[in-house]
N, C-alpha and C. Protein backbone atom coordinates (compact mmCIF):
# COMPACT_ATOMS: atom_id res chain seq x y z
N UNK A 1 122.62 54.56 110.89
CA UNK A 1 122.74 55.66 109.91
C UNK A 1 122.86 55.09 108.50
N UNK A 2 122.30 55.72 107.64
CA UNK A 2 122.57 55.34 106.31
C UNK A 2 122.23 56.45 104.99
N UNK A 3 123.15 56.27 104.06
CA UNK A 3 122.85 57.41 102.92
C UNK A 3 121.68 57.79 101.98
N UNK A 4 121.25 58.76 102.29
CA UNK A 4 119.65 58.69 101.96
C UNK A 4 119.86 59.64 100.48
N UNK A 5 119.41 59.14 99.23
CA UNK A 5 119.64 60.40 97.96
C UNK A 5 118.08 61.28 97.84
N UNK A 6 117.17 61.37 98.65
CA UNK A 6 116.02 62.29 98.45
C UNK A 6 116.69 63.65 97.39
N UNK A 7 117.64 63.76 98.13
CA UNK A 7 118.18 65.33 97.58
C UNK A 7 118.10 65.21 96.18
N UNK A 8 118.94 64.38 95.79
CA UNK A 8 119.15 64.46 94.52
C UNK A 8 117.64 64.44 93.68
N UNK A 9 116.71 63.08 93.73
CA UNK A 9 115.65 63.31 92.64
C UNK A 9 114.59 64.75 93.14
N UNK A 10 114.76 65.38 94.16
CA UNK A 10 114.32 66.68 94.06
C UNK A 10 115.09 67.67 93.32
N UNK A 11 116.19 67.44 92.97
CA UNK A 11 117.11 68.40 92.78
C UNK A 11 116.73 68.20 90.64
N UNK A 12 116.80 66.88 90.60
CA UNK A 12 116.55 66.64 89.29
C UNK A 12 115.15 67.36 88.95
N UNK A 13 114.33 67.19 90.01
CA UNK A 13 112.71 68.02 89.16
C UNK A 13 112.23 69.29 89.31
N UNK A 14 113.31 69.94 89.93
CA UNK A 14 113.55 71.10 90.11
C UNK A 14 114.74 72.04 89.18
N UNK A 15 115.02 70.98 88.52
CA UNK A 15 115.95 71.13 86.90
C UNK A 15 114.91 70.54 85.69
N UNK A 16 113.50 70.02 86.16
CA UNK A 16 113.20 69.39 84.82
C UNK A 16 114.20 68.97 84.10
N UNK A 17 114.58 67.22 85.25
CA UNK A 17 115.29 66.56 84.44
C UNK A 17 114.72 65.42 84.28
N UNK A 18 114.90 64.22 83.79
CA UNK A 18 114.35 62.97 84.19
C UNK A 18 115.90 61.71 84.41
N UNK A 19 115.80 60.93 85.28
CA UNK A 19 116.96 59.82 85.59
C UNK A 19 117.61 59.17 84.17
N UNK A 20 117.07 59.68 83.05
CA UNK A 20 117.58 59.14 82.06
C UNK A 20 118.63 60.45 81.65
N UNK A 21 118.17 61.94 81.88
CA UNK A 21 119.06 62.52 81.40
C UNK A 21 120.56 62.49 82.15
N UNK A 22 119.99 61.88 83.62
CA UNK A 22 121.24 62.37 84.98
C UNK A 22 121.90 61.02 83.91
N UNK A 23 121.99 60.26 83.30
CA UNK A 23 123.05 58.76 82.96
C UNK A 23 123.86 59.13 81.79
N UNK A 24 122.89 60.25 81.28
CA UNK A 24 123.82 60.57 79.82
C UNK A 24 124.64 61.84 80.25
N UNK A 25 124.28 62.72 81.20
CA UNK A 25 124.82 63.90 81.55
C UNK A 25 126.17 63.51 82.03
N UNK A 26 125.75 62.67 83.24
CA UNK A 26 126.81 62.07 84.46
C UNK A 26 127.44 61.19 83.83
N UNK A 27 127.19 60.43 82.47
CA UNK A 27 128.38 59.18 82.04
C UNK A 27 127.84 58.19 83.23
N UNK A 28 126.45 57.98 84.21
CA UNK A 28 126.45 56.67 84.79
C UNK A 28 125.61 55.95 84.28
N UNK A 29 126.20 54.39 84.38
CA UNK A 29 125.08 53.48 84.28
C UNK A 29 123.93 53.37 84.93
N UNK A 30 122.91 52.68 84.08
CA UNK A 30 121.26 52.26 84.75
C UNK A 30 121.64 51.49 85.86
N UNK A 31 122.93 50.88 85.93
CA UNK A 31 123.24 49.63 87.37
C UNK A 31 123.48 50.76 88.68
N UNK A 32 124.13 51.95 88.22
CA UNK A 32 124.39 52.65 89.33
C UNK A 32 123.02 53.53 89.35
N UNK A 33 122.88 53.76 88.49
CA UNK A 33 121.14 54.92 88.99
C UNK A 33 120.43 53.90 89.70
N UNK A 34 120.46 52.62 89.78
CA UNK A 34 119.48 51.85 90.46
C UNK A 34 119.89 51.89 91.96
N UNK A 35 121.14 51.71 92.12
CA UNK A 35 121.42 51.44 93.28
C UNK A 35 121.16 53.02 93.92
N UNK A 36 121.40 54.28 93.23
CA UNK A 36 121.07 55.71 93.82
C UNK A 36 119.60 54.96 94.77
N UNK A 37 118.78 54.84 93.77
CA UNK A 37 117.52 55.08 94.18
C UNK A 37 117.28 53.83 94.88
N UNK A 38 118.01 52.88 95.60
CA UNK A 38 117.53 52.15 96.66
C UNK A 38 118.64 52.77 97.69
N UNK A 39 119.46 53.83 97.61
CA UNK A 39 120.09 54.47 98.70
C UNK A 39 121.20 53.20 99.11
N UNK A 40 121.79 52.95 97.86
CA UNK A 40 122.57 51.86 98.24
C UNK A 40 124.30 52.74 98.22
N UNK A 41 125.31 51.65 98.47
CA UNK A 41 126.64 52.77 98.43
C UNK A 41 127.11 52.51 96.67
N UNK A 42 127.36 53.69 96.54
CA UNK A 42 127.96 53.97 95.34
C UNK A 42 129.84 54.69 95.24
N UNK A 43 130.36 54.35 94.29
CA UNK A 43 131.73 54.93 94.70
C UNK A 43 131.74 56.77 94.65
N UNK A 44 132.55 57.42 94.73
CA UNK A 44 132.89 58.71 95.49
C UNK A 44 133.29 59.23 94.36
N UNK A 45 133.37 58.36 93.22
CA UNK A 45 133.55 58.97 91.43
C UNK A 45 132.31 59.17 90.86
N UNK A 46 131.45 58.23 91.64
CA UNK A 46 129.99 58.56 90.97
C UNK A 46 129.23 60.11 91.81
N UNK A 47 129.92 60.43 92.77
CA UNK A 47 129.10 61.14 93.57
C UNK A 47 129.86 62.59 92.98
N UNK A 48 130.94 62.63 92.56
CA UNK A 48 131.92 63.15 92.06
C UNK A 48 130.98 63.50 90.61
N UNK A 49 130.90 62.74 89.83
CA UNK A 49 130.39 62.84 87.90
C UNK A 49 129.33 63.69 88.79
N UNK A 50 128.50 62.98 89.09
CA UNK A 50 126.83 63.87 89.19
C UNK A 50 126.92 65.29 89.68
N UNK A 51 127.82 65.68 91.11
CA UNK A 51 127.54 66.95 90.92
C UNK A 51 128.76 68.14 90.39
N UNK A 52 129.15 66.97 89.26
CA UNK A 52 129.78 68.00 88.56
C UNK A 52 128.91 68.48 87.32
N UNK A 53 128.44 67.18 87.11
CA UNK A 53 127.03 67.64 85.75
C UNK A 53 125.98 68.13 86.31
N UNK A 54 125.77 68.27 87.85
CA UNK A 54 124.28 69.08 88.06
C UNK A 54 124.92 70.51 88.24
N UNK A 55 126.72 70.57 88.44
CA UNK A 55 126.92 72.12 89.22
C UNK A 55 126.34 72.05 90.15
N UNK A 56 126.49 71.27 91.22
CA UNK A 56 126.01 71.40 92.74
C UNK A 56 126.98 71.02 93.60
N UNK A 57 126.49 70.87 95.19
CA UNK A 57 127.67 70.18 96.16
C UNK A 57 127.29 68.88 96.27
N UNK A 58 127.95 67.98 96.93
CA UNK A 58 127.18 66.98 97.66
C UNK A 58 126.43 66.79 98.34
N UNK A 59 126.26 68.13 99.47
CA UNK A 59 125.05 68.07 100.82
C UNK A 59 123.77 68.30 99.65
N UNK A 60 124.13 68.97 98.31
CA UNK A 60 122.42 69.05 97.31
C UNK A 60 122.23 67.77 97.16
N UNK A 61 123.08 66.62 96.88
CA UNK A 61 122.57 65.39 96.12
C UNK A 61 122.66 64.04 97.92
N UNK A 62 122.71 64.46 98.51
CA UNK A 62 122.71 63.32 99.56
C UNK A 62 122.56 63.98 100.94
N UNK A 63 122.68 62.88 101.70
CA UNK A 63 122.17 63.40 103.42
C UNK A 63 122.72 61.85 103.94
N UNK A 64 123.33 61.81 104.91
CA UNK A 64 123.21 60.57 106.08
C UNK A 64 122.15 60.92 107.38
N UNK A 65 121.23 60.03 106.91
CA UNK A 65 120.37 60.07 108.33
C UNK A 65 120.37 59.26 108.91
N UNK A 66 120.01 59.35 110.25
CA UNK A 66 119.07 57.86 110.72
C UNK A 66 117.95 57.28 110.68
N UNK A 67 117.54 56.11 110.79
CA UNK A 67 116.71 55.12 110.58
C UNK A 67 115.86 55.80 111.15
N UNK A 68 115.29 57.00 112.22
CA UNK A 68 113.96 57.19 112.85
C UNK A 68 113.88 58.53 111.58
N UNK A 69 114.27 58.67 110.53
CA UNK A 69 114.57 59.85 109.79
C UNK A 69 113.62 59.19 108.53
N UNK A 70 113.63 58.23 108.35
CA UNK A 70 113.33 57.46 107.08
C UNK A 70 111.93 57.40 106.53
N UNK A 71 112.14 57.79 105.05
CA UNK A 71 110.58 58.14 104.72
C UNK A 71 110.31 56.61 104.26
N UNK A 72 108.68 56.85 104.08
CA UNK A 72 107.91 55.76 103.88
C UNK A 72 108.48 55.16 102.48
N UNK A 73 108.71 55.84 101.66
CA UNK A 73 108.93 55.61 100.63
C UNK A 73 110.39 54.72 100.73
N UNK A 74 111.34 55.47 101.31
CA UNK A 74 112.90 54.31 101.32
C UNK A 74 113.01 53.14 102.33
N UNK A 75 112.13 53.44 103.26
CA UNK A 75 111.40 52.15 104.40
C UNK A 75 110.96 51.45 103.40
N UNK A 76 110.17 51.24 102.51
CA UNK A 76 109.42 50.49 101.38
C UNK A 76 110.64 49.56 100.50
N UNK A 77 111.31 50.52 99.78
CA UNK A 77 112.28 50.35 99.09
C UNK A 77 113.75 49.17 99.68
N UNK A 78 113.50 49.85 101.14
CA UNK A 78 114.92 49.43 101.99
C UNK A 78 114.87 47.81 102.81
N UNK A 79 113.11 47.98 103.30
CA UNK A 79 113.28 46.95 104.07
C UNK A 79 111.73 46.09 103.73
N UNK A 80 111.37 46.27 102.77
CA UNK A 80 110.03 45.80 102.24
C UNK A 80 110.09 44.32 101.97
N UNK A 81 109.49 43.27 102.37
CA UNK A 81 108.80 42.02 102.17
C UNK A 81 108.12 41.75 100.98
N UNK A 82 108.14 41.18 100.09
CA UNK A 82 106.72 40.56 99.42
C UNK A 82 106.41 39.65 100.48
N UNK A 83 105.32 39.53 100.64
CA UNK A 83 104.27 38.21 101.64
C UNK A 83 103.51 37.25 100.71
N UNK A 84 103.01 38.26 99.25
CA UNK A 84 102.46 37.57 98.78
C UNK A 84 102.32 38.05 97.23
N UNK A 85 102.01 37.62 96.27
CA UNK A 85 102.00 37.79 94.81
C UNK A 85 100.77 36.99 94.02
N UNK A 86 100.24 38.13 92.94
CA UNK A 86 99.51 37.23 91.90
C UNK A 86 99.29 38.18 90.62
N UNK A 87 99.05 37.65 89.54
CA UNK A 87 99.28 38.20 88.24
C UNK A 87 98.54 39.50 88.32
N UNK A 88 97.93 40.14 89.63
CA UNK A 88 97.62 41.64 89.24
C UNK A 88 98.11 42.60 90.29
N UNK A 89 98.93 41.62 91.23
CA UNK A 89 99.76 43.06 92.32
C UNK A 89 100.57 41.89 93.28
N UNK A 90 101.62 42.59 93.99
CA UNK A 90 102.32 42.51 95.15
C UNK A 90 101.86 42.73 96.60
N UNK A 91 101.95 42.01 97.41
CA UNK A 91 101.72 42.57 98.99
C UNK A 91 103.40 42.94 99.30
N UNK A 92 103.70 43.73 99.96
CA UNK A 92 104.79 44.08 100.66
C UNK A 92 104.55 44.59 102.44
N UNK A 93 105.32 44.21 102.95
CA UNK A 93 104.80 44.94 104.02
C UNK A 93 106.56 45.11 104.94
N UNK A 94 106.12 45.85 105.80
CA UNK A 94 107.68 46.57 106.32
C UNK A 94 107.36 47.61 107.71
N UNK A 95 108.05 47.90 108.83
CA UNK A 95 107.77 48.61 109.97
C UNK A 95 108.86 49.32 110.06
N UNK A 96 108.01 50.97 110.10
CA UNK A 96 108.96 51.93 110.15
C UNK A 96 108.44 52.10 112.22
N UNK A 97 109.63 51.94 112.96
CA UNK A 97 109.56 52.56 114.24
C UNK A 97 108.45 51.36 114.60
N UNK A 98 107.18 51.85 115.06
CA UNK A 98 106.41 50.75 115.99
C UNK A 98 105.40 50.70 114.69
N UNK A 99 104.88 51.28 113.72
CA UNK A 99 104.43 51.63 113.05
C UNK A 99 104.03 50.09 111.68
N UNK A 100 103.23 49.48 111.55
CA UNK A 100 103.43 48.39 110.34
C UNK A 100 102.85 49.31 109.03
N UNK A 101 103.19 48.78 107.96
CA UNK A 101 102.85 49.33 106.69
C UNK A 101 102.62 48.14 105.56
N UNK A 102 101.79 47.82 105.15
CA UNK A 102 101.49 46.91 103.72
C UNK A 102 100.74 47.57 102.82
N UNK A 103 101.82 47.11 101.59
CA UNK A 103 101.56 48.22 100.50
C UNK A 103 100.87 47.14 99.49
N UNK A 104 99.96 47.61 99.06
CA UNK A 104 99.69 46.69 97.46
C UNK A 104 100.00 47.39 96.41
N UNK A 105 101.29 46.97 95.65
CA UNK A 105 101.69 47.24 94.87
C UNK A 105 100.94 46.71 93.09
N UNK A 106 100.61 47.70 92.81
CA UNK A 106 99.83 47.13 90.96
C UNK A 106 101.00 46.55 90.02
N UNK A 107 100.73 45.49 89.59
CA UNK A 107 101.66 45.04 88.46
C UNK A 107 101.65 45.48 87.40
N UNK A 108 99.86 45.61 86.52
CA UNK A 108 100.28 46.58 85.47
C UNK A 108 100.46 48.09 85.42
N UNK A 109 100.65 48.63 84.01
CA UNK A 109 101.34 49.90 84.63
C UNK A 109 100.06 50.91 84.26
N UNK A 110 99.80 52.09 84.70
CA UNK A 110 98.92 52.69 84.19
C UNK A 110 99.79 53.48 83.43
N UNK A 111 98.75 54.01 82.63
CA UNK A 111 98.65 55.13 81.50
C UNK A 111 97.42 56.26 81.47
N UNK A 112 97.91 57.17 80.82
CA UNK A 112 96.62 58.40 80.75
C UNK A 112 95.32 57.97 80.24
N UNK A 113 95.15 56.59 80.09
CA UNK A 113 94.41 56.22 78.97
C UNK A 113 93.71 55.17 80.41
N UNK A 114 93.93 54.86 81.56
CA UNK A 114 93.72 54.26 82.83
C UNK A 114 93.38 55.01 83.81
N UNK A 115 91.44 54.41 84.34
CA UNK A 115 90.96 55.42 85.18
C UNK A 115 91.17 54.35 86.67
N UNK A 116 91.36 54.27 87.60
CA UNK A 116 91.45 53.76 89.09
C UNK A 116 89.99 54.34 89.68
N UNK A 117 89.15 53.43 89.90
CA UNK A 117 87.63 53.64 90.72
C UNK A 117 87.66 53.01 92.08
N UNK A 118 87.55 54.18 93.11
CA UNK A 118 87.52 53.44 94.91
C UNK A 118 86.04 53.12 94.95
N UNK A 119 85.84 52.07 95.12
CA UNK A 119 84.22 52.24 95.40
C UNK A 119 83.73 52.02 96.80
N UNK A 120 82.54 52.09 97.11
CA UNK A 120 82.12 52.45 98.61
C UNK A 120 82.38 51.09 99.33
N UNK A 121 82.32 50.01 98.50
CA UNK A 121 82.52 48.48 99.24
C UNK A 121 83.90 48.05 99.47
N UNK A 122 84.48 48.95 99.24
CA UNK A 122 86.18 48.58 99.53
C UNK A 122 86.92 48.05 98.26
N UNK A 123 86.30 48.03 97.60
CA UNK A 123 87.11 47.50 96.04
C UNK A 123 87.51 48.28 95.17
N UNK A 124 88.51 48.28 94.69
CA UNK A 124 89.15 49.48 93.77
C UNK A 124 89.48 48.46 92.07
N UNK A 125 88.81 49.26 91.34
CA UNK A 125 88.45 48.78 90.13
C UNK A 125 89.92 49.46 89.30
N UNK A 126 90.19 49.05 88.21
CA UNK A 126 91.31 49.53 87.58
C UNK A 126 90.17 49.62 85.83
N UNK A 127 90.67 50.41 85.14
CA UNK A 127 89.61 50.23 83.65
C UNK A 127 90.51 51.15 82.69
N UNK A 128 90.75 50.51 81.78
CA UNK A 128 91.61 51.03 80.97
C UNK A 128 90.43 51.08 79.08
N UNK A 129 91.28 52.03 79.02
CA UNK A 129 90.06 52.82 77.72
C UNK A 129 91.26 52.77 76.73
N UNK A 130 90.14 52.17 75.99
CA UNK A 130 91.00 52.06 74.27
C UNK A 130 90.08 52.64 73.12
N UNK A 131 90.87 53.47 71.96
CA UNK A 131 90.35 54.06 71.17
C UNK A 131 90.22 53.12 69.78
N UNK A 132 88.62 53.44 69.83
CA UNK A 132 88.38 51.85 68.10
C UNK A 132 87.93 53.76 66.84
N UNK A 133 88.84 53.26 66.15
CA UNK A 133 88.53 54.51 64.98
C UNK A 133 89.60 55.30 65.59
N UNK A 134 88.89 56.86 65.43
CA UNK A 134 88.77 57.99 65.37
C UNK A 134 87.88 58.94 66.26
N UNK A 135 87.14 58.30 66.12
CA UNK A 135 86.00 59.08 67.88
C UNK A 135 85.56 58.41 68.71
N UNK A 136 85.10 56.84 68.47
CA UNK A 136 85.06 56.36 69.33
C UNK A 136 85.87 55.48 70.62
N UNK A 137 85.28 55.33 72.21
CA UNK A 137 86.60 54.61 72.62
C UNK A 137 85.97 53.35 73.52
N UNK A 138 86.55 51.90 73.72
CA UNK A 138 85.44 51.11 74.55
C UNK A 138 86.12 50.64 75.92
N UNK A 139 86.18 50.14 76.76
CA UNK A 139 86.78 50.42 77.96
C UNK A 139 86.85 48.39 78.66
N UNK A 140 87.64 48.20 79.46
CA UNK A 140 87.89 47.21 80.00
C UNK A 140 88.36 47.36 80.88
N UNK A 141 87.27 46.86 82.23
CA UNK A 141 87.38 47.34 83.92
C UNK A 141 87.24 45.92 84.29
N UNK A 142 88.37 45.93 85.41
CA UNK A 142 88.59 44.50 86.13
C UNK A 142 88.37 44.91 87.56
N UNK A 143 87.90 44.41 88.42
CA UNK A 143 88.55 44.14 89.76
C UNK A 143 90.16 43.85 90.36
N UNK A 144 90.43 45.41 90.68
CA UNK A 144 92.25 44.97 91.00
C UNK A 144 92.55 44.41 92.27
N UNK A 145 91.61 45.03 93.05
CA UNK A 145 91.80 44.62 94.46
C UNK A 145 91.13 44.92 95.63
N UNK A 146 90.49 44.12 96.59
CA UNK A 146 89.66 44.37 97.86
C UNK A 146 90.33 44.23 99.20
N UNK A 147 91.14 45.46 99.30
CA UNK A 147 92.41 44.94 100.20
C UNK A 147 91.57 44.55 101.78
N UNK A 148 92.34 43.51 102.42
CA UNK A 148 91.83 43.71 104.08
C UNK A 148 92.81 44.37 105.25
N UNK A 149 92.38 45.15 105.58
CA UNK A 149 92.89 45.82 106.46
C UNK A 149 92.92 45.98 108.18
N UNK A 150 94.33 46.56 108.82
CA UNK A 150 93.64 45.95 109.72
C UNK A 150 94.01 47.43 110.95
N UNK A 151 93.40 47.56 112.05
CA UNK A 151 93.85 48.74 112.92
C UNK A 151 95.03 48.96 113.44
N UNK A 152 95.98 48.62 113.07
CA UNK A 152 97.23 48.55 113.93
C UNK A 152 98.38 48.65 112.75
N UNK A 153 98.04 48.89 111.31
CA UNK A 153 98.82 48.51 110.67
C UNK A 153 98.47 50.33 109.36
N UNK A 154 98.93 50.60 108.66
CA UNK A 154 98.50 51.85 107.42
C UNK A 154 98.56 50.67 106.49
N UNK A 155 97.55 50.82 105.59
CA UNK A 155 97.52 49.73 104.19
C UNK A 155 97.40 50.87 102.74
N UNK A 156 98.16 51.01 102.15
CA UNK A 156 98.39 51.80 100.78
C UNK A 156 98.26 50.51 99.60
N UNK A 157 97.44 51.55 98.76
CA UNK A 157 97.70 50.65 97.40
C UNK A 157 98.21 51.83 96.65
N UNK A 158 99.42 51.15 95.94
CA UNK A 158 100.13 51.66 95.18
C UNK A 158 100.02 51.54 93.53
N UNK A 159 99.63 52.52 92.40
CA UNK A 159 99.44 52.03 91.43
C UNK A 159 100.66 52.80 90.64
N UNK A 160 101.14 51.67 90.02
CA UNK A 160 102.48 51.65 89.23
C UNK A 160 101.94 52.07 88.04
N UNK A 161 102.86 53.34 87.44
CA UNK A 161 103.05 54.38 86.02
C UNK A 161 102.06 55.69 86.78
N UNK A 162 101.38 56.22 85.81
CA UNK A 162 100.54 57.06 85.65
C UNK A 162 99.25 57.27 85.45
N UNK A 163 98.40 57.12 86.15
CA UNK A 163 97.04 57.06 85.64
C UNK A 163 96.05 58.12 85.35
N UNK A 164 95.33 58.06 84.58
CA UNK A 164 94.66 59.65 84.08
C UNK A 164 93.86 60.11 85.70
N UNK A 165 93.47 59.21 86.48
CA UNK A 165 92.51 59.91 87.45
C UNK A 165 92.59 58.95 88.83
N UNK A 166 92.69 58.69 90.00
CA UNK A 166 92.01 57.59 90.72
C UNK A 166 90.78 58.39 91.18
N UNK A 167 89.82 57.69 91.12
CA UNK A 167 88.46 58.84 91.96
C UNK A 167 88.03 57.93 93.11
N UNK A 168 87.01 58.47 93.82
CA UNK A 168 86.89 58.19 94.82
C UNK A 168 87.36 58.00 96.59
N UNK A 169 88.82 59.23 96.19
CA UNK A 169 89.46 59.39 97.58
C UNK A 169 89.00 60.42 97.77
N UNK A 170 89.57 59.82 99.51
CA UNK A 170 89.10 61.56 100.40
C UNK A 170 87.70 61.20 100.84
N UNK A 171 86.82 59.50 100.84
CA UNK A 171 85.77 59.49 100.88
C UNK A 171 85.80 57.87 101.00
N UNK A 172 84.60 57.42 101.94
CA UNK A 172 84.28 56.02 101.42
C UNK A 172 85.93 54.88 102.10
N UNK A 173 86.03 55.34 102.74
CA UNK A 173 87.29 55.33 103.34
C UNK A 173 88.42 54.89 102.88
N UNK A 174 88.47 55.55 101.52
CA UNK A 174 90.32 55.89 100.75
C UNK A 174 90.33 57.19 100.81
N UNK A 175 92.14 57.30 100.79
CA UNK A 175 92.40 58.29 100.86
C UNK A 175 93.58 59.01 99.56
N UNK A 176 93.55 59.41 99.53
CA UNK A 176 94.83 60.29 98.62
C UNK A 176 96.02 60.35 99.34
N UNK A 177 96.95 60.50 98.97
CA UNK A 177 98.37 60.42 99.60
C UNK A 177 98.63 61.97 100.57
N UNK A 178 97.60 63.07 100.31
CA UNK A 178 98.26 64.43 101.01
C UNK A 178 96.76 64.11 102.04
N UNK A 179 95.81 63.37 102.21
CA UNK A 179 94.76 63.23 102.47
C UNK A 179 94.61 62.48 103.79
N UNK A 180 93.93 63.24 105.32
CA UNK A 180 94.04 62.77 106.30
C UNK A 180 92.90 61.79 106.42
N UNK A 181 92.86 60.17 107.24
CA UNK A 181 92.18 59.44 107.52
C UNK A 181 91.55 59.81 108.30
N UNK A 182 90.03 59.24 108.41
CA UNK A 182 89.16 59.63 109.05
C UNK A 182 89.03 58.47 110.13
N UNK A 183 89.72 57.29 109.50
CA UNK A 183 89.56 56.14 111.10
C UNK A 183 90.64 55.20 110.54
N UNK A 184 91.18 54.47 111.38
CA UNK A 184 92.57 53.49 110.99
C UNK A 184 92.51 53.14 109.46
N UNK A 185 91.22 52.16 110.03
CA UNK A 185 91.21 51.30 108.87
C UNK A 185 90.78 51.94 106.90
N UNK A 186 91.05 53.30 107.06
CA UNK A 186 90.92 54.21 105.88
C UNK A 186 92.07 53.65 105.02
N UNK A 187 91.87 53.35 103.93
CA UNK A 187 93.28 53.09 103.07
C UNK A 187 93.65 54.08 101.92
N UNK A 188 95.16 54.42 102.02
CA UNK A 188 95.73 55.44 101.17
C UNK A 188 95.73 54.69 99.57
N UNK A 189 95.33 55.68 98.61
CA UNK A 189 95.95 54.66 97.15
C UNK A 189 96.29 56.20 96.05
N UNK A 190 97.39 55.69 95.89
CA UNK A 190 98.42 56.71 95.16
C UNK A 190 99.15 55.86 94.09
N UNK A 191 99.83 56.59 93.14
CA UNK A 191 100.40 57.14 92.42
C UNK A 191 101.92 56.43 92.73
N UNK A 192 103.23 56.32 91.36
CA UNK A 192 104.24 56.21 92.48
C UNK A 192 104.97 56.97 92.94
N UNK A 193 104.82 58.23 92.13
CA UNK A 193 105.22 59.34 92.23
C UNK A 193 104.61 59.90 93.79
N UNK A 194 103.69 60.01 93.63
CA UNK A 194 102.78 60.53 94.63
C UNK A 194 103.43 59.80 96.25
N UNK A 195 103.61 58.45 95.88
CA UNK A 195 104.13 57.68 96.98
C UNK A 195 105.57 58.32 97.37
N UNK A 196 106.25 58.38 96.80
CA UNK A 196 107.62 58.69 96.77
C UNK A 196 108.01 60.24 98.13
N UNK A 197 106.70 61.00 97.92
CA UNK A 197 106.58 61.75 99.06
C UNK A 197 105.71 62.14 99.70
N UNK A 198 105.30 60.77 99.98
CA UNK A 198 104.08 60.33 101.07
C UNK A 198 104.71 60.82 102.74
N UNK A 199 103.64 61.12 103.10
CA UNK A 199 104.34 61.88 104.80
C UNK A 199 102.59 61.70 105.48
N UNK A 200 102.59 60.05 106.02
CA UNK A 200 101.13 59.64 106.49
C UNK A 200 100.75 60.82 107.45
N UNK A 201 99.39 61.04 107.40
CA UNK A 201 98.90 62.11 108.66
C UNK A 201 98.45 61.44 109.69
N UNK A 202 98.27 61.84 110.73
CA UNK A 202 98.01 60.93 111.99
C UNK A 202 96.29 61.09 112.27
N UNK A 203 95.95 60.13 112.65
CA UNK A 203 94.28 60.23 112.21
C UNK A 203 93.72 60.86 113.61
């Protein structure tokens, strides 16, 4: 069993709040919002500040579940590996139940200004657009990653911040995070937001 805070960052975006307002509201530190969000233990004063500044109970801001309870997202967070690293992403990988999962995590961050391209050969391009002047804008597309995948395992690429678009899911065998696979070896690539309440479909 262990203390899971889902509640709470639903509870925050369902207040249109953001984790910076819960630190100034609640009086907590960035050391304790960190540990919230790896579902680590926090003292019973902190659980105390928050839902006195959200006006809620505790069952709104927490849950004890068990380990067969655990989303992909705090499986990631909780019991995740790097395997491997290089100046444009992370491998992580981690097993929820019988289940394996390796995530490629993006190092840089996107922006609205960052398009993500799946293309049909398995390579997912990253291209970020910059504005020269006033109307015009010129663009710089790299190769982020050609993940290998394998049948026995879900492989997600994860792209860290916000990006104006990823295209090419739902097709070509990526998928979108609400988006069912069409054969194992289909790979999910999301958002981190998007990741955060990922709920894989069974193919």
């Amino acid at each position: 069993m262990y203390i899971d805070y889902s509640k709470l960052w639903k509870l925050l975006i369902d207040k249109s709040m953001s984790k910076t307002d819960l630190i100034e509201i609640a009086g907590i530190s960035s050391r304790v919002l960190a540990k919230l969000s790896k579902n680590e233990t926090v003292t019973t004063d902190t659980i105390a500040r928050i839902c006195s500044a959200l006006h809620c109970d505790v069952s709104d801001i927490m849950e004890c579940v068990g380990e067969d309870r655990l989303s992909v997202y705090s499986a990631y967070k909780r019991y995740g590996k790097c395997v491997e690293e290089n100046e444009l992403f992370k491998t992580v990988q981690f097993t929820i139940g019988s289940q394996k999962y390796t995530v490629y995590q993006s190092k840089q961050i996107a922006t609205k200004a960052t398009h993500i391209d799946c293309k049909e050969d398995g390579a997912i391009y990253w291209e970020h657009f910059f504005a020269i002047g006033t109307v015009a804008t010129t663009s710089e597309k790299q190769l982020l990653i050609k993940p290998c995948v394998r049948n026995d395992e879900i492989s997600i690429v994860l792209i860290k911040g916000k990006p104006a678009v990823i295209g090419g899911l739902d097709e070509n065998g990526f998928v979108s995070s609400r988006g069912i696979r069409k054969k194992q070896t289909d790979i999910y690539v999301m958002s981190e937001a998007a990741f955060k309440l990922f709920v894989p479909q069974a193919v």
